[in-house]
Protein backbone atom coordinates (compact mmCIF):
# COMPACT_ATOMS: atom_id res chain seq x y z
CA UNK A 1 10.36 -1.44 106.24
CA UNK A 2 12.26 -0.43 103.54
CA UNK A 3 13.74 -3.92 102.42
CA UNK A 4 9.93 -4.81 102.26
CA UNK A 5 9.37 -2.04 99.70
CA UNK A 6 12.19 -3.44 97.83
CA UNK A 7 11.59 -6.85 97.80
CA UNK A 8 8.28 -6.40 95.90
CA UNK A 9 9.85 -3.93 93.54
CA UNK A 10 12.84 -5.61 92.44
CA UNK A 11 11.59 -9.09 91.12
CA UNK A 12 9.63 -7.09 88.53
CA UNK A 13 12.71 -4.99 87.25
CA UNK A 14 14.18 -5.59 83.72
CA UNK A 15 17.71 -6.11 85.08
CA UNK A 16 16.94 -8.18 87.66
CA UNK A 17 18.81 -11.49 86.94
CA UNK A 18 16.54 -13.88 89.50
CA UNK A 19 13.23 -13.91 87.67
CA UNK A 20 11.05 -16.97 88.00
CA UNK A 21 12.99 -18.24 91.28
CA UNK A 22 11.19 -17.37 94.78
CA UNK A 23 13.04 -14.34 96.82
CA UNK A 24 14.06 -15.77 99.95
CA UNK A 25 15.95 -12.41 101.65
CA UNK A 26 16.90 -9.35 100.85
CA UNK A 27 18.93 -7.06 103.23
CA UNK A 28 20.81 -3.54 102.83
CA UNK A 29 24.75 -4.00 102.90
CA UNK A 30 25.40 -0.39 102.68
CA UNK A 31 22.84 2.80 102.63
CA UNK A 32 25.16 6.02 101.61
CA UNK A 33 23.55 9.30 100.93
CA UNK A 34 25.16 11.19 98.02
CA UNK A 35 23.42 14.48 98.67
CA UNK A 36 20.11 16.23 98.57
CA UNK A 37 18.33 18.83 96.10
CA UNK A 38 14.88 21.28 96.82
CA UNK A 39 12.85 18.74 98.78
CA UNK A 40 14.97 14.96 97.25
CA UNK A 41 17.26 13.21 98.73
CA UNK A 42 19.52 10.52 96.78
CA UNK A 43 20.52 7.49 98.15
CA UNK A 44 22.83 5.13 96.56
CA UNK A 45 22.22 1.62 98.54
CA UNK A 46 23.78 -2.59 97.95
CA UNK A 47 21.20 -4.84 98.15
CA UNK A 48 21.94 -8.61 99.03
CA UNK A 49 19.31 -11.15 97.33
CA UNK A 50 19.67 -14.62 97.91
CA UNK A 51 17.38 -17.32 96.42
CA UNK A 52 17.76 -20.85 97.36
CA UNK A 53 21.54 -21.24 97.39
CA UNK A 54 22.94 -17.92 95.35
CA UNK A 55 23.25 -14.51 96.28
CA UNK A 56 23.61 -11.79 94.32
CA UNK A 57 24.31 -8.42 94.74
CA UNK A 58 22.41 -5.30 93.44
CA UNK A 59 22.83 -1.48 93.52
CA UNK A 60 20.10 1.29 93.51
CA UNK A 61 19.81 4.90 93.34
CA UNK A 62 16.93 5.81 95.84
CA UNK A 63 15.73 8.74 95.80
CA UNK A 64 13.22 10.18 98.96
CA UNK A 65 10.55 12.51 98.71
CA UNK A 66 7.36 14.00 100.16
CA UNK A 67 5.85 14.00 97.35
CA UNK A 68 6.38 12.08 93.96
CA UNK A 69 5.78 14.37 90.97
CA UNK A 70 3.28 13.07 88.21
CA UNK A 71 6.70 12.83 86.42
CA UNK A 72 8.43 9.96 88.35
CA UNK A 73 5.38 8.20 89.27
CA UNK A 74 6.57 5.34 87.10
CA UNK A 75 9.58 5.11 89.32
CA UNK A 76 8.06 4.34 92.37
CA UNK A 77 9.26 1.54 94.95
CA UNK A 78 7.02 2.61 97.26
CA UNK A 79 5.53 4.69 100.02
CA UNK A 80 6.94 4.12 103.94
CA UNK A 81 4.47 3.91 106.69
CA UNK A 82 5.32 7.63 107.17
CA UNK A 83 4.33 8.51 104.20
CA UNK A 84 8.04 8.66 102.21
CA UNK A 85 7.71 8.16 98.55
CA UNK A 86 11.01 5.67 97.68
CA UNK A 87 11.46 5.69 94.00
CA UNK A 88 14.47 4.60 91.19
CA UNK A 89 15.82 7.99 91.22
CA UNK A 90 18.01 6.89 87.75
CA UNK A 91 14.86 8.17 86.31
CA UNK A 92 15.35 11.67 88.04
CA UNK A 93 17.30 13.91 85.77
CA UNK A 94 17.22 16.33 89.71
CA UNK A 95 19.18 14.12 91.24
CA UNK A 96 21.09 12.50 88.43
CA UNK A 97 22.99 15.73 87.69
CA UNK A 98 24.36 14.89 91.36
CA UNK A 99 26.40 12.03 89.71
CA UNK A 100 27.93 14.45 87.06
CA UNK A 101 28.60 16.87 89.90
CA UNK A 102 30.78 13.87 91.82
CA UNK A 103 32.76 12.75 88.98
CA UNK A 104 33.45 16.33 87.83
CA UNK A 105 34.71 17.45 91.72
CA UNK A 106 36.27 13.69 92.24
CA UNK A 107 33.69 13.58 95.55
CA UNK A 108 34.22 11.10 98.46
CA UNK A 109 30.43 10.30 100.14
CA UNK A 110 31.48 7.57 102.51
CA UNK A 111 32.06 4.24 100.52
CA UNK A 112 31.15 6.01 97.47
CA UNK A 113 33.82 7.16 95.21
CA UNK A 114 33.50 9.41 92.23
CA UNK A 115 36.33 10.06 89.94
CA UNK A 116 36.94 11.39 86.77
CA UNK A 117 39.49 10.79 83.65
CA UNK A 118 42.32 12.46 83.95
CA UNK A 119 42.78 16.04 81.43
CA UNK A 120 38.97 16.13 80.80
CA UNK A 121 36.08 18.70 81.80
CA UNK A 122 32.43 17.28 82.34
CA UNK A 123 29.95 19.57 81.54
CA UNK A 124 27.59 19.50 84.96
CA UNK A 125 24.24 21.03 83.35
CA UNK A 126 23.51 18.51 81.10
CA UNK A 127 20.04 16.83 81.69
CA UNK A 128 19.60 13.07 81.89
CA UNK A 129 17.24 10.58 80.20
CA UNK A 130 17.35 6.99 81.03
CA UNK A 131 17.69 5.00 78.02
CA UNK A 132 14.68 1.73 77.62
CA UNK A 133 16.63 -0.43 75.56
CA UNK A 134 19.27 -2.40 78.05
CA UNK A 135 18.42 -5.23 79.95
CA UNK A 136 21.53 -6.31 82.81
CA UNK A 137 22.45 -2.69 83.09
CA UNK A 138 20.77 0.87 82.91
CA UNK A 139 22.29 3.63 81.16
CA UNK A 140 21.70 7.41 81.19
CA UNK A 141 22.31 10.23 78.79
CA UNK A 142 23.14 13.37 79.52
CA UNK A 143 22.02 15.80 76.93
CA UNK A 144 24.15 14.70 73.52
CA UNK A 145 27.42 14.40 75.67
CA UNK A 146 27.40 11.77 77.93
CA UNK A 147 26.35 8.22 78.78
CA UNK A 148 26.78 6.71 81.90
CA UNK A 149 26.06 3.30 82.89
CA UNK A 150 25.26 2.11 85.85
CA UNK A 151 26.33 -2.05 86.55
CA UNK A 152 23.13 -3.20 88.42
CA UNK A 153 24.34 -6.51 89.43
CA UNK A 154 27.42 -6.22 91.28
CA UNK A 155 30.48 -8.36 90.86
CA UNK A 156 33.62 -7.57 93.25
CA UNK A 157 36.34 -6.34 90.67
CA UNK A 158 37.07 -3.48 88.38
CA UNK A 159 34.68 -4.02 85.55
CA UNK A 160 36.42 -5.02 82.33
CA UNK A 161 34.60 -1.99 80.38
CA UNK A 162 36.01 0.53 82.31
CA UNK A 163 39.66 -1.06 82.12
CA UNK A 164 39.98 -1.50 78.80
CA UNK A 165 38.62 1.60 77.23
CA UNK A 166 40.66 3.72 79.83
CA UNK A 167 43.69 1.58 78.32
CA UNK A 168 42.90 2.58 74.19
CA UNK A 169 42.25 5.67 75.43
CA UNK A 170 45.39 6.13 76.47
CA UNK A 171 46.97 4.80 73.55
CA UNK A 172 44.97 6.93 71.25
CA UNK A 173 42.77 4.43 70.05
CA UNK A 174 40.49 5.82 67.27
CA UNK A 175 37.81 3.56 67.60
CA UNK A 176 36.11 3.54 71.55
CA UNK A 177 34.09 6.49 72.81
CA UNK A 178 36.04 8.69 75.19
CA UNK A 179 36.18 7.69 78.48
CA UNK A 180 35.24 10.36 81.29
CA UNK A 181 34.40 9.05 84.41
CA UNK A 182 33.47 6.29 86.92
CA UNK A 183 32.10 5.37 90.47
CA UNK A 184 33.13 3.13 92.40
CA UNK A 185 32.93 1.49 95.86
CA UNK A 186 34.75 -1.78 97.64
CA UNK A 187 33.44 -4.75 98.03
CA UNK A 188 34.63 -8.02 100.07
CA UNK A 189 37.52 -5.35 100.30
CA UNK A 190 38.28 -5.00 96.74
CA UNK A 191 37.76 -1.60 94.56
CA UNK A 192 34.54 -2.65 92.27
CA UNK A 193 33.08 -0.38 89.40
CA UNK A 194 29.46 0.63 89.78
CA UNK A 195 29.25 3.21 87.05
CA UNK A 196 31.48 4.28 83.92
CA UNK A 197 30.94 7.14 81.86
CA UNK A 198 31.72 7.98 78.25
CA UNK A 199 31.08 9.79 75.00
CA UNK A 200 28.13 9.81 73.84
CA UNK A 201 28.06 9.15 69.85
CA UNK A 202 24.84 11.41 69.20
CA UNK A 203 25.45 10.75 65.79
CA UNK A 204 26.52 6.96 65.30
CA UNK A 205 24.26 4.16 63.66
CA UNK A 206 23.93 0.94 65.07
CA UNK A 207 25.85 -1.34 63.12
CA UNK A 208 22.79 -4.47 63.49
CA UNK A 209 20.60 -1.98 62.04
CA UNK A 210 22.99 -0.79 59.65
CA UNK A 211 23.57 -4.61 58.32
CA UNK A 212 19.59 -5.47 58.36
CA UNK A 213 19.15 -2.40 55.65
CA UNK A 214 21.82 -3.51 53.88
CA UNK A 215 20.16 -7.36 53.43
CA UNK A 216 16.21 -5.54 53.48
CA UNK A 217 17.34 -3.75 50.20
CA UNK A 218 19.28 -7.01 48.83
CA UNK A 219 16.31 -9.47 49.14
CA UNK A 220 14.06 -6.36 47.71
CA UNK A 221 15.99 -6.21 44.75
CA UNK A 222 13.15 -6.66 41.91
CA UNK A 223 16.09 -7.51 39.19
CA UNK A 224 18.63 -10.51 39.79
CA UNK A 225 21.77 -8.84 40.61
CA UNK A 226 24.33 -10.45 43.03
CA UNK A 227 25.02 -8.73 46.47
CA UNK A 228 27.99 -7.04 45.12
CA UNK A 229 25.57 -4.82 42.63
CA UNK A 230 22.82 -4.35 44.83
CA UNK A 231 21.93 -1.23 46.12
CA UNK A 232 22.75 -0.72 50.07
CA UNK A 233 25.53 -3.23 49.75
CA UNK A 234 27.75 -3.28 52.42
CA UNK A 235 30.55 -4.91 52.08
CA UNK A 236 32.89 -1.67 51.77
CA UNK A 237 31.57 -1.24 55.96
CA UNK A 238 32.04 -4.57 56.66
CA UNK A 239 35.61 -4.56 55.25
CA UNK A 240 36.26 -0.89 57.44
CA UNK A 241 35.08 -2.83 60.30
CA UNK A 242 37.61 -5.44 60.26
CA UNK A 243 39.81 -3.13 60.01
CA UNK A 244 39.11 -0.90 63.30
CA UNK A 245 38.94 -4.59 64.73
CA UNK A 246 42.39 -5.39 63.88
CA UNK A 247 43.30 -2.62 65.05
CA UNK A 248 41.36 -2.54 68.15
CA UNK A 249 43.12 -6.28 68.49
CA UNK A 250 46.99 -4.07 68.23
CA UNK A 251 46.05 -1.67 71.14
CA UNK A 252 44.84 -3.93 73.06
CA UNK A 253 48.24 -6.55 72.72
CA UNK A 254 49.83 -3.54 73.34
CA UNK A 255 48.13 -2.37 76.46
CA UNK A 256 48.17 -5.93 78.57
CA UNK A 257 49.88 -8.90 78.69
CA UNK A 258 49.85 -11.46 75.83
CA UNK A 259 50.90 -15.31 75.76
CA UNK A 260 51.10 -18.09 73.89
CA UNK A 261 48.99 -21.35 74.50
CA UNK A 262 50.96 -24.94 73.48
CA UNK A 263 49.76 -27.40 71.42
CA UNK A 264 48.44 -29.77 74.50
CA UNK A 265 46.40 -26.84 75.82
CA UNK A 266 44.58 -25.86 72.52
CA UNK A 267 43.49 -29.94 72.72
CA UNK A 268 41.58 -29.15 76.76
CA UNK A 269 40.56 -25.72 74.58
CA UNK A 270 38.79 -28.24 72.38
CA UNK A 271 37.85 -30.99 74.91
CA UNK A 272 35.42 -28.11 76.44
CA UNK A 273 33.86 -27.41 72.46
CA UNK A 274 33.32 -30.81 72.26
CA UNK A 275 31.31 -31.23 75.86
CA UNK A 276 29.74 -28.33 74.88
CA UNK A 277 28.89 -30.15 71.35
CA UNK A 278 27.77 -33.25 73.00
CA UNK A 279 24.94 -31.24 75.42
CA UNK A 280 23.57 -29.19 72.36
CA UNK A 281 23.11 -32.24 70.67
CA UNK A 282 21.30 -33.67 73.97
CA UNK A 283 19.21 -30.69 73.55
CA UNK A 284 18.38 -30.23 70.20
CA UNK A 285 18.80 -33.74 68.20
CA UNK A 286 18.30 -31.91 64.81
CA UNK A 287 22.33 -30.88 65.32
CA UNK A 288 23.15 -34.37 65.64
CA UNK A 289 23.23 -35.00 62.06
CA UNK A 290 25.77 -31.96 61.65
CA UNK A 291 28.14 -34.00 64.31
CA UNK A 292 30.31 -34.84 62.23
CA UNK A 293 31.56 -31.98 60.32
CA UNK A 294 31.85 -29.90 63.69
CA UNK A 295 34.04 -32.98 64.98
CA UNK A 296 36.10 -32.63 61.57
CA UNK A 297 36.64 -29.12 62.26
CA UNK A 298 37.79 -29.60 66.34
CA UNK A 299 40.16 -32.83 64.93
CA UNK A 300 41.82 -30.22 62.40
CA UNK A 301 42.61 -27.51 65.40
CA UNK A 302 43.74 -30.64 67.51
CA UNK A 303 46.34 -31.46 64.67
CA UNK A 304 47.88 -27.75 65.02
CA UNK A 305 51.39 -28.27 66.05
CA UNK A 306 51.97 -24.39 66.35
CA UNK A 307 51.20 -22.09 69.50
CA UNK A 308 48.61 -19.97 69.92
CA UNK A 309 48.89 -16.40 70.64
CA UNK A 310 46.68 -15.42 72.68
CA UNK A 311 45.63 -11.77 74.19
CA UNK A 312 42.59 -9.39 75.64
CA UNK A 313 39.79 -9.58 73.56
CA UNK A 314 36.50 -8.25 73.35
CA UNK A 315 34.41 -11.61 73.92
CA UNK A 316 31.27 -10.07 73.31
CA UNK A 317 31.91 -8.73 69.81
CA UNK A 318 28.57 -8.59 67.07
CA UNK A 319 27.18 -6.56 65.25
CA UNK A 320 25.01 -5.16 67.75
CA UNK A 321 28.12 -3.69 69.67
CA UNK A 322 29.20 -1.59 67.08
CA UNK A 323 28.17 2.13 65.92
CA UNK A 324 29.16 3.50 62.89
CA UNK A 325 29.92 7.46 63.41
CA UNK A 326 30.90 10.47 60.57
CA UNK A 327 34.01 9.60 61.38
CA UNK A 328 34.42 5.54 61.56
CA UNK A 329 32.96 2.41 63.41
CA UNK A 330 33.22 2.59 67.24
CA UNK A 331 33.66 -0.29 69.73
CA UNK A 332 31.25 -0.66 72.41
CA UNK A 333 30.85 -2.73 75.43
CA UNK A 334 34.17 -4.34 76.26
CA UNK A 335 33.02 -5.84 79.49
CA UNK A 336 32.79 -9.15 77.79
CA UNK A 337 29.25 -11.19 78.64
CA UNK A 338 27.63 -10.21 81.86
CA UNK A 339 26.81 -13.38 83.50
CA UNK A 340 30.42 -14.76 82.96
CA UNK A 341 32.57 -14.69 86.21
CA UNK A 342 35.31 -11.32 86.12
CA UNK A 343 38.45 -13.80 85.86
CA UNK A 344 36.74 -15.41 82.83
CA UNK A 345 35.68 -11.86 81.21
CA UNK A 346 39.32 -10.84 81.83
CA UNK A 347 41.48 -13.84 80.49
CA UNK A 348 43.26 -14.19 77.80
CA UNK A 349 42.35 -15.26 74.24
CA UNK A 350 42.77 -15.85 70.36
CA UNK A 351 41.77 -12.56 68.91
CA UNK A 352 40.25 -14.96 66.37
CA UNK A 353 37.96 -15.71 69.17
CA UNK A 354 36.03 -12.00 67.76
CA UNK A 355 36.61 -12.52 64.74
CA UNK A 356 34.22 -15.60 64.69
CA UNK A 357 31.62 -13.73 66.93
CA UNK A 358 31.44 -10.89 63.81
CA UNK A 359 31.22 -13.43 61.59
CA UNK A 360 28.35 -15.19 63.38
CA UNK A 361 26.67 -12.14 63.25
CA UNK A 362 26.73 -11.25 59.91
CA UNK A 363 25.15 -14.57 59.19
CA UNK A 364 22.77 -13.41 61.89
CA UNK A 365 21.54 -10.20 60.16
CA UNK A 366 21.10 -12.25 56.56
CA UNK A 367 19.40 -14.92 58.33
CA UNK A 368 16.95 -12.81 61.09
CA UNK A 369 14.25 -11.49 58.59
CA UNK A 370 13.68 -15.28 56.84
CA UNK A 371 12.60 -16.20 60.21
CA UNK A 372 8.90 -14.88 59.56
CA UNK A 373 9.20 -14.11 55.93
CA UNK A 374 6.88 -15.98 53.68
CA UNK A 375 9.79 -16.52 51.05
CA UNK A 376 11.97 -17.60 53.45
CA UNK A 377 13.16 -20.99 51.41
CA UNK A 378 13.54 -19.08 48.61
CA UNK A 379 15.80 -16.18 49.66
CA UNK A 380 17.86 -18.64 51.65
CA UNK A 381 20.06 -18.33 48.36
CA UNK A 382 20.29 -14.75 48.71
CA UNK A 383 21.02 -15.00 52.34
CA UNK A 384 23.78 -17.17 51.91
CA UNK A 385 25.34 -14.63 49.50
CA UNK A 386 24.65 -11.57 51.50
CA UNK A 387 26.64 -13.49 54.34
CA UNK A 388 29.42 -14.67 52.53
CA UNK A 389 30.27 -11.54 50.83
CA UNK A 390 30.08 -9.61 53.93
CA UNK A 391 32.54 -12.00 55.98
CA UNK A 392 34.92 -11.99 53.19
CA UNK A 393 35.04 -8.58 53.12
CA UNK A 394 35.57 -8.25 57.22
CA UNK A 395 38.20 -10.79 56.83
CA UNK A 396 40.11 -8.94 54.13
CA UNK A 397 39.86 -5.42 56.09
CA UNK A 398 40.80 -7.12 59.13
CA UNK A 399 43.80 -9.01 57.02
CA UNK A 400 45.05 -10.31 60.35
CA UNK A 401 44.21 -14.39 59.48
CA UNK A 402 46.68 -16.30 57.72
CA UNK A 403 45.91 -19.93 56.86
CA UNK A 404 47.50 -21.82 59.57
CA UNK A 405 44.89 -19.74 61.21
CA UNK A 406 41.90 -21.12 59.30
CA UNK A 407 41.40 -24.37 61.17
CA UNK A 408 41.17 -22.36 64.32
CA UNK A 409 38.81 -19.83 63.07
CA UNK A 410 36.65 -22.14 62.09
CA UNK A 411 36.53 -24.19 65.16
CA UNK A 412 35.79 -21.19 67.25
CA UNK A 413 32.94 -20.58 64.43
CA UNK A 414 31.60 -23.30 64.76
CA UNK A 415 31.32 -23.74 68.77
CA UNK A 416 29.89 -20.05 68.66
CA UNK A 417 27.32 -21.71 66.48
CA UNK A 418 26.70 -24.84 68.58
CA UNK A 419 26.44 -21.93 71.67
CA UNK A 420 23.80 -20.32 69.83
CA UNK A 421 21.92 -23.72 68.71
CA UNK A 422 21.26 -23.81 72.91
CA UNK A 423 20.47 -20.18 73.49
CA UNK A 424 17.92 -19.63 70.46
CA UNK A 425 16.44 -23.46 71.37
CA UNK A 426 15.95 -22.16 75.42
CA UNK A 427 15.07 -18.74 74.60
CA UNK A 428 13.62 -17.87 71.02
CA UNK A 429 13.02 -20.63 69.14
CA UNK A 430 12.06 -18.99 66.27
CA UNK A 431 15.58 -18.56 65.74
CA UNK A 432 16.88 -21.52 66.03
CA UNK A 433 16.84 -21.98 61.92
CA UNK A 434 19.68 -19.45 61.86
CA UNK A 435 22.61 -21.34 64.02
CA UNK A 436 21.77 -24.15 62.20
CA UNK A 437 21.69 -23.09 58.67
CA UNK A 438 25.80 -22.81 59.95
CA UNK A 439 26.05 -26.06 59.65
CA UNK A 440 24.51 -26.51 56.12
């Protein structure tokens, strides 16, 4: 049986979000096909996985053949009692072009909708190539044009990403890739996103690796000369990047709703940092002697007597989802953090909320090559000064904080921090020096 085949294949996938917990059932919601080419077939089918008491949702691209090329051999699923070869068919540039061709003609297969931006032309020859790099989601380029990704775990809703950039797109935004198509489908009778395609920036850097040169060629520096004079600074980028993000933070006030939170509900806003506080410090008792200042900093935001505006945001936003083009940074990835629920992904926020998550990062990318350097303790200086000069410089271009601002800023800094104190301490402890060099 087919769900056979795909219950030993999908536990061993990179986007599979059940690892390490027993697969108790898997079973085929929907099976569409999306149309054939030669001798393949694609399939696009929603798997339902539950383990113990959760199910999830998953879609594939199947594709069916004969005979499995040398080619997509890596792809495989498996082979039917009848001999079928099932494989991933994202990695079949053959039958990916058939997703180009459905967005350009704004095809119907079934379930299965395909539709494209409105006013643009998508270029149908282009040749795919799955990209290696992602890990909830997989994403395919075609040629230097497009990229498409494709939302493996499911989630009932219009995906944030594809909301949001349609939005600046349609207020001119300079800063988000162009927006040219999506698929979608419906599920427990409401329109979800399965794929979204944009502009692909062929030429762009990736701001993370952008930053780590920057701090490589500080703490390289033979003579002593302060971040400001070293060669690679980049501080004049950091500074351009606040900018785009306070402008990003305009168009998107402008595009949906906004608010204003009272006084008494900024204090619940803190009552969660501080049970959020209390089970890092359960965790990892080395942030217990910090306490203290992170409690100073929640009292101050608790003292605000001021409302809050609050908007869309990113809630996502480092480093990492940035890409520096000819032309100007670009924003990336506006579907907020995958394993949140849609309604939290979509609510509203203090645009200072990204703010601290760039800031983070920056302190991030000074502190992510001490963690196996052998002069680690002695370019913690350096580090500190790469950091600081950086956020200073994203603060003035974004020039969007005033100081009755400050106390929240750093409060949301601050249980970022505490966030990451839990992640790096579960996940990579290595890493857990640079959270808590925050709190030093």
């Amino acid at each position: 049986m087919l769900e056979d085949l795909l219950a030993r294949w999908i536990t061993h996938q990179r986007w599979f979000a059940g690892k390490g917990r027993p697969l108790d059932d898997l079973g085929i919601e929907s099976h569409t096909v999306l149309g054939t080419e030669g001798e393949a077939q694609l399939c696009h089918l929603v798997l339902s996985v539950r383990q113990a008491d959760a199910r999830d949702r998953y879609q594939l691209l199947i594709g069916i053949r004969a005979e499995l090329p040398d080619r997509l051999k890596h792809a495989l699923v498996g082979i039917t009692q009848d001999g079928v070869h099932v494989y991933d068919a994202a990695h079949d540039p053959t039958l990916a072009r058939l997703l180009l061709e459905g967005m350009a003609e704004g095809q119907d297969h079934g379930p299965v909708r395909f539709r494209h931006t409105r006013g643009v032309e998508i270029d149908t020859t282009q040749r795919s190539l799955v990209l290696g790099a992602e890990q909830s989601n997989t994403s395919l380029v075609y040629g230097d044009a497009y990229i498409c990704k494709l939302f493996r775990r499911l989630i009932p809703g219009v995906n944030p990403e594809l909301e949001v950039v349609t939005a600046l797109a349609e207020r001119g935004s300079p800063h988000i890739a162009k927006p040219y198509g999506w698929i979608e489908t419906d599920l427990d009778g409401v329109p979800t996103t399965l794929a979204f395609m944009q502009e692909f920036l062929s030429t762009s850097n990736d701001g993370w690796d952008l930053a780590l040169a920057s701090v490589r060629d500080f703490y390289g520096q033979l003579e002593d000369v302060s971040a400001a004079e070293a060669g690679g600074d980049f501080a004049a980028e950091s500074h351009r990047l606040g900018a785009a993000t306070a402008e990003i933070h305009r168009r998107l006030a402008a595009a949906f709703p906004t608010d204003v939170v009272e006084p008494h509900e900024v204090k619940w806003m803190v009552e969660g940092f501080r049970r959020r506080l209390a089970r890092a410090v359960a965790e990892v008792p080395e942030l217990a002697e910090h306490a203290d200042v992170v409690e100073r900093a929640f009292h101050e935001v608790e003292e605000l007597t001021g409302e809050v505006r609050v908007q869309r945001v990113h809630g996502d936003y480092h480093l990492g989802q940035v890409m520096r083009t000819p032309v100007g940074w670009f924003v990336l990835d506006f579907e907020g953090e995958p394993g949140q629920p849609l309604e939290e992904r979509r609510a509203l926020a203090s645009p200072l909320r990204d703010v601290a998550g760039m800031l983070r990062s920056f302190d991030y990318a000074a502190g992510h090559l001490l963690t196996d350097h052998p002069e680690g303790e002695t370019l913690r200086p350096k580090a500190d000064e790469w950091a600081t000069h950086n956020r200073t410089a994203f603060l003035e271009g974004y020039a969007d904080v005033g100081a009755e601002d400050a106390a929240l800023l750093r409060a949301l800094e601050y249980d970022k921090a505490v966030y990451e104190v839990m992640y790096e301490a579960r996940h990579r402890p290595t890493w857990l020096p640079i959270p808590l060099a925050a709190f030093r």
